[in-house]
Protein backbone atom coordinates (compact mmCIF):
# COMPACT_ATOMS: atom_id res chain seq x y z
CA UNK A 1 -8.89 208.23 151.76
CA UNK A 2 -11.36 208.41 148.75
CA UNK A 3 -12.00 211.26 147.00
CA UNK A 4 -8.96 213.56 148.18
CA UNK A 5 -7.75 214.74 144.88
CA UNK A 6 -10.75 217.41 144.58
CA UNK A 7 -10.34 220.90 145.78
CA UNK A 8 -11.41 220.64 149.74
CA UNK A 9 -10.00 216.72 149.97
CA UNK A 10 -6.65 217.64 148.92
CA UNK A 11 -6.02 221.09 150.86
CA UNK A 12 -7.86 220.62 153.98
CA UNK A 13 -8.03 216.17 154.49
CA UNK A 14 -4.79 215.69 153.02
CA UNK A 15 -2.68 218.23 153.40
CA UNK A 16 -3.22 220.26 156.41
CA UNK A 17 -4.70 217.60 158.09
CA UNK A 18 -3.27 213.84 157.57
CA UNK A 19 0.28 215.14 156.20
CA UNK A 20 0.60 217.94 158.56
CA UNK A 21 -0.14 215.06 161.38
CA UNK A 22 2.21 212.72 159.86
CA UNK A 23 4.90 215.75 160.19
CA UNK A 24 3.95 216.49 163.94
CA UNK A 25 5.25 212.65 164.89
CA UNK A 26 1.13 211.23 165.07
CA UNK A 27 -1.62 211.90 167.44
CA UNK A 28 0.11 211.39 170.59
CA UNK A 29 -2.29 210.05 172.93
CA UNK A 30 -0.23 208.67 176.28
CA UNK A 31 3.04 208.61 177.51
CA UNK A 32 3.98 205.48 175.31
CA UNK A 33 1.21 205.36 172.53
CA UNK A 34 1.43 207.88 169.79
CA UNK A 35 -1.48 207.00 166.66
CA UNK A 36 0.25 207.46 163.45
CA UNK A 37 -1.66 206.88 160.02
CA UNK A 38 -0.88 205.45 156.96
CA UNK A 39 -3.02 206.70 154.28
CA UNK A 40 -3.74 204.65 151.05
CA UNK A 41 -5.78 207.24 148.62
CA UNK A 42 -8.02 206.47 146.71
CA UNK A 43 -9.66 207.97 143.53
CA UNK A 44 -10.25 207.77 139.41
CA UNK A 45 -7.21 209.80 138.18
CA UNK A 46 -4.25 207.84 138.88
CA UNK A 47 -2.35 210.68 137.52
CA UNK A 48 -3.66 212.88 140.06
CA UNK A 49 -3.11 210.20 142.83
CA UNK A 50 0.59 209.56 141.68
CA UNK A 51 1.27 213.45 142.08
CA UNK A 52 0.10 213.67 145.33
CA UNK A 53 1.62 210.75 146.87
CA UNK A 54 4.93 211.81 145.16
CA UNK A 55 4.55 215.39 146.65
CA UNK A 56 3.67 214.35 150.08
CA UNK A 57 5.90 211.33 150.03
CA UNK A 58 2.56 208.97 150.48
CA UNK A 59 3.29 205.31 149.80
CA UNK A 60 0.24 204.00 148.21
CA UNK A 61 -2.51 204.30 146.27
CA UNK A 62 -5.53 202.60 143.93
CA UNK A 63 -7.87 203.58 141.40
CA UNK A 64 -10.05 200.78 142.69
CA UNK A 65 -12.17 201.05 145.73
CA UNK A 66 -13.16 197.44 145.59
CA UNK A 67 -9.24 197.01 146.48
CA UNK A 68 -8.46 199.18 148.88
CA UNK A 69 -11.65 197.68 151.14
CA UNK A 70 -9.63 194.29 150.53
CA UNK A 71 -5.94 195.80 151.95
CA UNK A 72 -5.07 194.29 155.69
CA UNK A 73 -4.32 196.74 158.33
CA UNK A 74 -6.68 199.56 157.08
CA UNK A 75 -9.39 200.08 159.71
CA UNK A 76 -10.90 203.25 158.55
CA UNK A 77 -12.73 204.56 155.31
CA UNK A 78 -12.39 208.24 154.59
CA UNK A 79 -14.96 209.97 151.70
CA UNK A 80 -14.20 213.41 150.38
CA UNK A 81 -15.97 212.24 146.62
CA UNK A 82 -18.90 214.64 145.46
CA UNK A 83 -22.34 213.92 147.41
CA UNK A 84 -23.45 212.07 144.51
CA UNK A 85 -20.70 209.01 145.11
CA UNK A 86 -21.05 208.91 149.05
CA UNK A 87 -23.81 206.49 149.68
CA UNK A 88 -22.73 203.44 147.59
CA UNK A 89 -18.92 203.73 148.30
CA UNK A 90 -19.63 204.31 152.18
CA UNK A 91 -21.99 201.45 152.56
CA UNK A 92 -19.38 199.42 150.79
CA UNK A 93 -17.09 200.51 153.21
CA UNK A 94 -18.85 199.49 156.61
CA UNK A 95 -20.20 196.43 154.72
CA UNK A 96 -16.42 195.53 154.42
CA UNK A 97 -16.27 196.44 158.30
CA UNK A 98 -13.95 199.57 158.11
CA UNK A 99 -14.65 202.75 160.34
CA UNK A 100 -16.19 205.31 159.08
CA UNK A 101 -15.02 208.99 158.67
CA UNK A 102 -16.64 211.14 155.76
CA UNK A 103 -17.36 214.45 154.48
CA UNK A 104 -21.16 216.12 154.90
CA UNK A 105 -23.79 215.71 152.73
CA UNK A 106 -23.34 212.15 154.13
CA UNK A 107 -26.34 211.10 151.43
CA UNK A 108 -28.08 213.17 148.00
CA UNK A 109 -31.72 212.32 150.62
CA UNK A 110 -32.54 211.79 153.68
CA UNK A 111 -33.42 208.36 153.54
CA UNK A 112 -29.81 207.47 152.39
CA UNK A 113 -28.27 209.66 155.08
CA UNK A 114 -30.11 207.76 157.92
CA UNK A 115 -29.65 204.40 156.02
CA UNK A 116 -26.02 205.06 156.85
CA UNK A 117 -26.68 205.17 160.22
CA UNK A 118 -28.60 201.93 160.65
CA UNK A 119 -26.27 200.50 158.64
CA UNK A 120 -23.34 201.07 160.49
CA UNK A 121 -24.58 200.84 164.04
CA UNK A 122 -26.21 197.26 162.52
CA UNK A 123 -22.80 196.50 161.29
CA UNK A 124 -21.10 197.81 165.39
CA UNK A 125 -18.62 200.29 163.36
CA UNK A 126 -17.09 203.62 164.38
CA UNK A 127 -18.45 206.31 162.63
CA UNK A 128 -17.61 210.09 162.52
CA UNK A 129 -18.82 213.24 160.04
CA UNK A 130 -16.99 216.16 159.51
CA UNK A 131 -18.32 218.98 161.02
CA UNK A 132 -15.23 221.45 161.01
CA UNK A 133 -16.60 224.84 161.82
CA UNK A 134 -17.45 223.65 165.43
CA UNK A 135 -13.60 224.61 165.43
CA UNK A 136 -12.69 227.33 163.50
CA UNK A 137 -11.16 230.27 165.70
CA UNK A 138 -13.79 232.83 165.56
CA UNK A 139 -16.76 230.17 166.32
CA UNK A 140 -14.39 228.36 169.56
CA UNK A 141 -14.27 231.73 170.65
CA UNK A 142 -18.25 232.67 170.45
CA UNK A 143 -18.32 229.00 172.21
CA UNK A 144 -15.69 231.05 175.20
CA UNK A 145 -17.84 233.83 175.31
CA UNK A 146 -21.25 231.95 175.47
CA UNK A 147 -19.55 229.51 178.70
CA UNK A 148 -18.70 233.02 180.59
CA UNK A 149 -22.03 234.46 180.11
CA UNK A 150 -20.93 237.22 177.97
CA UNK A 151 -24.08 237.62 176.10
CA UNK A 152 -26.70 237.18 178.86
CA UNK A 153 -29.95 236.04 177.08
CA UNK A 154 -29.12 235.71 173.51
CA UNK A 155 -31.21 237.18 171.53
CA UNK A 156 -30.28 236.68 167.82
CA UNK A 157 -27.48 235.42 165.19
CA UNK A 158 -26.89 236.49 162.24
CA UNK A 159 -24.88 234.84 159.43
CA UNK A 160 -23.64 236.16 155.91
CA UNK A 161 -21.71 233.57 154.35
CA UNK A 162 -20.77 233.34 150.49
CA UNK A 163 -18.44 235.10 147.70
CA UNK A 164 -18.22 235.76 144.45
CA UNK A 165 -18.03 232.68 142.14
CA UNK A 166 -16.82 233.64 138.42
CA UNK A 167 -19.11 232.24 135.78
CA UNK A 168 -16.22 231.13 133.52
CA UNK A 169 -17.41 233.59 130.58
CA UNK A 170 -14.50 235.47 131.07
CA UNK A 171 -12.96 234.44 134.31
CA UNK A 172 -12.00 230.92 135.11
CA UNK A 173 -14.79 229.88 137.55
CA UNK A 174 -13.42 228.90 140.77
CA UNK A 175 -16.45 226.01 141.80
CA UNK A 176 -16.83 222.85 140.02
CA UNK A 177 -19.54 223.29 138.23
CA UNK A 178 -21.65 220.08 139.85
CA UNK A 179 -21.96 222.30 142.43
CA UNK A 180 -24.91 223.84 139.91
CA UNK A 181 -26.32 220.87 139.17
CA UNK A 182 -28.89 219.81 140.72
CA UNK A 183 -28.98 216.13 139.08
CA UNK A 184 -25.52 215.84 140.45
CA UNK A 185 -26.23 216.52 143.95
CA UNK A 186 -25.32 220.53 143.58
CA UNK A 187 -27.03 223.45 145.24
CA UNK A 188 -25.99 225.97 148.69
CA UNK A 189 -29.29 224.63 150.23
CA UNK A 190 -27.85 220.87 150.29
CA UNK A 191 -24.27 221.94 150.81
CA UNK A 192 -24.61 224.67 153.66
CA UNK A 193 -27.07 224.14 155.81
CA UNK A 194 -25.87 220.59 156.90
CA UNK A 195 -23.24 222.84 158.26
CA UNK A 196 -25.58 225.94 160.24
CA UNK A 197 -27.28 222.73 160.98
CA UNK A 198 -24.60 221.47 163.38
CA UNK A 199 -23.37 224.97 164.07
CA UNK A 200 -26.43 226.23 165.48
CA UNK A 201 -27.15 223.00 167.22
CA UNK A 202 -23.54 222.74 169.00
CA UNK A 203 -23.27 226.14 169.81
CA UNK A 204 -26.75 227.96 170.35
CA UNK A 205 -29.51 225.78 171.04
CA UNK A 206 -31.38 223.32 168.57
CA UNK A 207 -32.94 224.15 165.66
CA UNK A 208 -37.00 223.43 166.13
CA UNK A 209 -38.38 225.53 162.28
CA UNK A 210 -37.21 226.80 159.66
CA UNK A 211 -38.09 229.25 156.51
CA UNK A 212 -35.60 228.94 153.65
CA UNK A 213 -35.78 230.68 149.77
CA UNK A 214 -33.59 229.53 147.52
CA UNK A 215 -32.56 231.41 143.80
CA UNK A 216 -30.68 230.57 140.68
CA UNK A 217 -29.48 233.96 140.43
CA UNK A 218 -26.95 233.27 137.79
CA UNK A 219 -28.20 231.33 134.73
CA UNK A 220 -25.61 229.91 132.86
CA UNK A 221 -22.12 229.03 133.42
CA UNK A 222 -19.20 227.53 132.14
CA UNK A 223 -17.83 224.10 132.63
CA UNK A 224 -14.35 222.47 133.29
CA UNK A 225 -14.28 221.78 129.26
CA UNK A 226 -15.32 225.38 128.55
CA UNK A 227 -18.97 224.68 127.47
CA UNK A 228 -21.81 226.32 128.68
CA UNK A 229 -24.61 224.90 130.88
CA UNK A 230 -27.87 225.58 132.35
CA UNK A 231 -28.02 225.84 135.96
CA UNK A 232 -30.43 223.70 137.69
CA UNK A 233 -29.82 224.20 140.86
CA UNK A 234 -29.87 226.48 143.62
CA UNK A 235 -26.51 229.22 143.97
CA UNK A 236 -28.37 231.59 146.94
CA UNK A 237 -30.37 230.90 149.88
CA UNK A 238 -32.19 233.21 152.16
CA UNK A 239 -32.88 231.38 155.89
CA UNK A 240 -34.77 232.05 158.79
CA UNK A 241 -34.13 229.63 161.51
CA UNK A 242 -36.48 229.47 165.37
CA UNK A 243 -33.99 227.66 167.77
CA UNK A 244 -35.02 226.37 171.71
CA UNK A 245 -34.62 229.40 174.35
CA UNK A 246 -36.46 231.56 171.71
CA UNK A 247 -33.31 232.88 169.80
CA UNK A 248 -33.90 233.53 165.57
CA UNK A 249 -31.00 232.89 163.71
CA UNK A 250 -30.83 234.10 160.38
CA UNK A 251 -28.46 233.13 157.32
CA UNK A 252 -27.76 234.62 154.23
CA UNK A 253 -25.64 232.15 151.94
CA UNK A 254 -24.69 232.98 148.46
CA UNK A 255 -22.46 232.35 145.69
CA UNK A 256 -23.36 235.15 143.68
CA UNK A 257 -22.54 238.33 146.36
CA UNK A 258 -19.06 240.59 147.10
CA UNK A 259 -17.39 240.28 150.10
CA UNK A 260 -17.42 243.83 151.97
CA UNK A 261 -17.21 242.42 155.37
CA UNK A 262 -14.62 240.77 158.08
CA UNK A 263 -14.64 237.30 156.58
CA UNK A 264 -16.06 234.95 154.04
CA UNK A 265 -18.25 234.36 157.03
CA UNK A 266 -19.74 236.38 159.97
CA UNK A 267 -22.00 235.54 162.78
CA UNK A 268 -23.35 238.49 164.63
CA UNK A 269 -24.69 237.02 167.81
CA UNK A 270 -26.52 239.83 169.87
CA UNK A 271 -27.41 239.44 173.65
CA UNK A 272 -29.48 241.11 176.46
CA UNK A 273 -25.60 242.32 177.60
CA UNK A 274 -23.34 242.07 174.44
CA UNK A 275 -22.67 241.59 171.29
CA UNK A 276 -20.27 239.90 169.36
CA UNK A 277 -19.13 239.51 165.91
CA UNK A 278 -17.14 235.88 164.69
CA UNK A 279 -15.61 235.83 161.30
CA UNK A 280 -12.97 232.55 160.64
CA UNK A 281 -10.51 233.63 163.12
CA UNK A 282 -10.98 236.95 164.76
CA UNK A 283 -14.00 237.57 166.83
CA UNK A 284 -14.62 241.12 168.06
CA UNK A 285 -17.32 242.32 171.37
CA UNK A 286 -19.30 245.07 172.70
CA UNK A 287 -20.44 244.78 175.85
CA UNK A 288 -24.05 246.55 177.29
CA UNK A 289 -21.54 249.39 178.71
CA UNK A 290 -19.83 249.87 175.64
CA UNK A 291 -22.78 250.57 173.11
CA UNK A 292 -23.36 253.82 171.96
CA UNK A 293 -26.25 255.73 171.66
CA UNK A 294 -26.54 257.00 168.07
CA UNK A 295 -29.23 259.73 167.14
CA UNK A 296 -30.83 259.46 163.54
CA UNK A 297 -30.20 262.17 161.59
CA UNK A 298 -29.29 262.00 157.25
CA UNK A 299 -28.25 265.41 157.34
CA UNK A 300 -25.39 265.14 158.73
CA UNK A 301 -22.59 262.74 158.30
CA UNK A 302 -22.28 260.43 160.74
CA UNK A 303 -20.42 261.39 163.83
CA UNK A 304 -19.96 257.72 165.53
CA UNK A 305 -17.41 255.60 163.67
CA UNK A 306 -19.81 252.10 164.71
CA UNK A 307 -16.30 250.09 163.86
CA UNK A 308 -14.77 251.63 166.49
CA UNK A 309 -16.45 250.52 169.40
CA UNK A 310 -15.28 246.95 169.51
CA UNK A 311 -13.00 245.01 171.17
CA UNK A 312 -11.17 242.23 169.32
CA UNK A 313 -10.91 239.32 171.72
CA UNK A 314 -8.27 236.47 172.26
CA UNK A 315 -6.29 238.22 169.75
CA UNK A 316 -2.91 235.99 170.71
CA UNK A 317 -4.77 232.68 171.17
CA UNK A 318 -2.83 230.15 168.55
CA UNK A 319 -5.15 227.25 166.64
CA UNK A 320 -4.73 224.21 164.60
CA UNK A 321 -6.51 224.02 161.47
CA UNK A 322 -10.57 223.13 162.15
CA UNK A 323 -10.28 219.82 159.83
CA UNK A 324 -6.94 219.04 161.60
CA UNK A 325 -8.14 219.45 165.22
CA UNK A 326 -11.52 216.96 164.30
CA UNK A 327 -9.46 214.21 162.19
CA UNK A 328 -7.11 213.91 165.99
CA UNK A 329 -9.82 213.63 167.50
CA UNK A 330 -11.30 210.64 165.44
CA UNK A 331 -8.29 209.26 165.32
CA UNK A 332 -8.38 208.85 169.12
CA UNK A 333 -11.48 207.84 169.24
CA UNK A 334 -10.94 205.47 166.69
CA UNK A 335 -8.03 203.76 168.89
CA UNK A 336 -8.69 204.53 172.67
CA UNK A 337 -12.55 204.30 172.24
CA UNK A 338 -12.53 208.39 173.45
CA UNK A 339 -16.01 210.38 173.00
CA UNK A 340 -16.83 211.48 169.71
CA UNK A 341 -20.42 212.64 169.22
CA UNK A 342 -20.43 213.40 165.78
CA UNK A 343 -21.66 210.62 164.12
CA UNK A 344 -23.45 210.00 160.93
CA UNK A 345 -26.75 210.39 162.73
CA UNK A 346 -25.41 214.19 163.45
CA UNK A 347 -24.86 214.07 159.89
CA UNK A 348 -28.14 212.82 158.75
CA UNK A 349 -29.86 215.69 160.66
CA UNK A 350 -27.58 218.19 158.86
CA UNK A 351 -28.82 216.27 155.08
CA UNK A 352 -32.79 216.75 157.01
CA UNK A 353 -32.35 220.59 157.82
CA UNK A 354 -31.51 220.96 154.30
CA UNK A 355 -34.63 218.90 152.94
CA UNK A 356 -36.45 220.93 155.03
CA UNK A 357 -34.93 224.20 153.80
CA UNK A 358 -35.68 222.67 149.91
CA UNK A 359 -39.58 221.51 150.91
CA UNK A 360 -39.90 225.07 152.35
CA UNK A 361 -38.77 227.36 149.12
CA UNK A 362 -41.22 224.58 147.43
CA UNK A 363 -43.98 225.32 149.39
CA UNK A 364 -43.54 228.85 150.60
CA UNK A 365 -43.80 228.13 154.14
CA UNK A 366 -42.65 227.31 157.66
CA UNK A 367 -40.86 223.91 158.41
CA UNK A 368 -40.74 221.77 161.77
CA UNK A 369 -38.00 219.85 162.73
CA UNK A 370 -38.38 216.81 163.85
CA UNK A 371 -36.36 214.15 166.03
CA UNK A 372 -35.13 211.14 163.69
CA UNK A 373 -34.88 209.01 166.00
């Protein structure tokens, strides 16, 4: 497991996902057979690696990725490390002939992202990208909805995603800051449209064009040794997606905006008979029978009280984490040879979607999407 020391590897890989599996008894996958892992992590701060394995009662660890490829009995190759680092350690990886599970971007381009691909399918590995929204609570539920034909035609989604992230001036900022880099693989574009890429392709229909405007809204920040920088690269992006069945899906995503809403993110997804509305967890409807009719009028205040007209639905359902749920189920594919779609092709078109979204704040226009392969 390289690169599980940073913010997302250590709380959502390691922790609530390969510790909290190791503390369940394994992925148990038949009456005898029960897949249990044995992580080696893997990173540049042995410091860092030597707390973690301590706290989680891990049993090794390296500062050398060269060595870890080298260990026997270590099938798969995990990446978590910025964007920047993926490519060369992952083709390392399958060139050594290990598995392949890794975090999206799965390349800085395009052209590395589907190099990946050919690589590993050349090489006859496994190979698996995390896409962990496809089961988050509030988007298995839209999925629920969607199967029982809720919504009737759908219509429309849209997505506000994004909080405040402190510039460091005065408040510790709470985002590396490569994140604003854009010669270090930083920018929303790059980061969060791989994942309405796979979102909107799982759950809605596929994504055919896009328009996308990006903005540096916030200047300058402040780095991890307290100096200031110039931000090159993109904190806000404003996209306008055309999916198959004639649905528009739009997404706001931004690191510069206050939260007033149900969640850090919420898909409104209206239909020709409902509506619904999916933050992280909860996920609230309002069917054609329920919708009122409201009458325009500023003079008045407003007599409907529009948040009362819901429903919250599945409000008792229980769920695993989103990163714990896909890591068992790559796991199983890993050892009983079980479906597992999301490959690093799926990735690849998630690294294209945002090229796409880049090309069209570049150009000011309209973007087709087109099959890779």
């Amino acid at each position: 497991m390289n690169g599980v020391t940073g913010r997302m590897g250590t709380r959502q890989h390691l922790i609530r996902s390969m510790v909290s599996i190791i503390n369940d008894g394994g992925v148990k996958v038949g009456d005898d057979l029960v897949i249990m892992p044995d992580p080696v992590l893997v990173g540049r701060n042995e410091d860092k690696l030597k707390a973690l394995c301590q706290e989680h009662q891990i049993k090794k660890y390296t500062t050398s990725l060269e060595e870890a490829l080298t260990l026997p009995g270590y099938d798969v190759y995990f990446d978590a490390q910025i964007t920047g680092r993926r490519f060369e350690s992952v083709k390392k990886a399958i060139e050594a002939g290990k598995h392949i599970y890794c975090e999206k971007p799965t390349g800085t381009t395009l052209q590395e992202a589907i190099d990946l691909y050919h690589i590993a399918k050349r090489k006859g590995i496994k190979h698996g990208v995390v896409q962990d929204k496809l089961w988050l609570p509030g988007m298995l539920k839209l999925q629920d909805l969607i199967d029982s034909g809720f919504f009737g035609d759908i219509l429309s989604i849209r997505g506000e995603f994004g909080y405040w992230v402190f510039e460091g001036h005065t408040v510790p900022p709470n985002r590396p800051s490569w994140n604003y880099r854009k010669e270090e693989g930083g920018g929303i574009i790059m980061d969060m449209l791989c994942h309405w890429r796979y979102v909107l392709d799982n759950i809605f229909g596929k994504v055919k064009s896009l328009s996308c405007l990006g903005a540096i809204h916030i200047k300058e920040r402040i780095d991890e040794n307290g100096k200031a920088y110039r931000c090159t690269a993109d904190d806000s992006a404003y996209a306008t997606f055309e999916l198959e069945g004639d649905i528009i899906a739009h997404f706001n995503s931004s690191w510069d905006v206050r939260v007033r809403r149900d969640d850090l993110l919420v898909l409104q997804v209206d239909g020709t008979k409902g509506t619904a509305v999916a933050g992280l967890r909860d996920c609230y409807t309002q069917s054609y029978e329920e919708t009122p009719v409201p009458v325009w009028n500023p003079d008045i205040p407003q007599p409907i009280d529009f948040f009362d007209q819901w429903t919250k639905f599945k409000p008792e359902e229980g769920y695993e984490n989103a990163f714990k749920v896909q890591w068992k189920m790559f796991l199983e594919h890993i050892v009983c040879d079980t479906p597992f779609k999301w490959d690093l092709l799926e990735g690849a078109k998630g690294v294209q979607l945002a090229e796409l979204g880049l090309e069209s704040w570049e150009k000011r226009c309209w973007m087709d999407v087109k099959p890779l392969v």
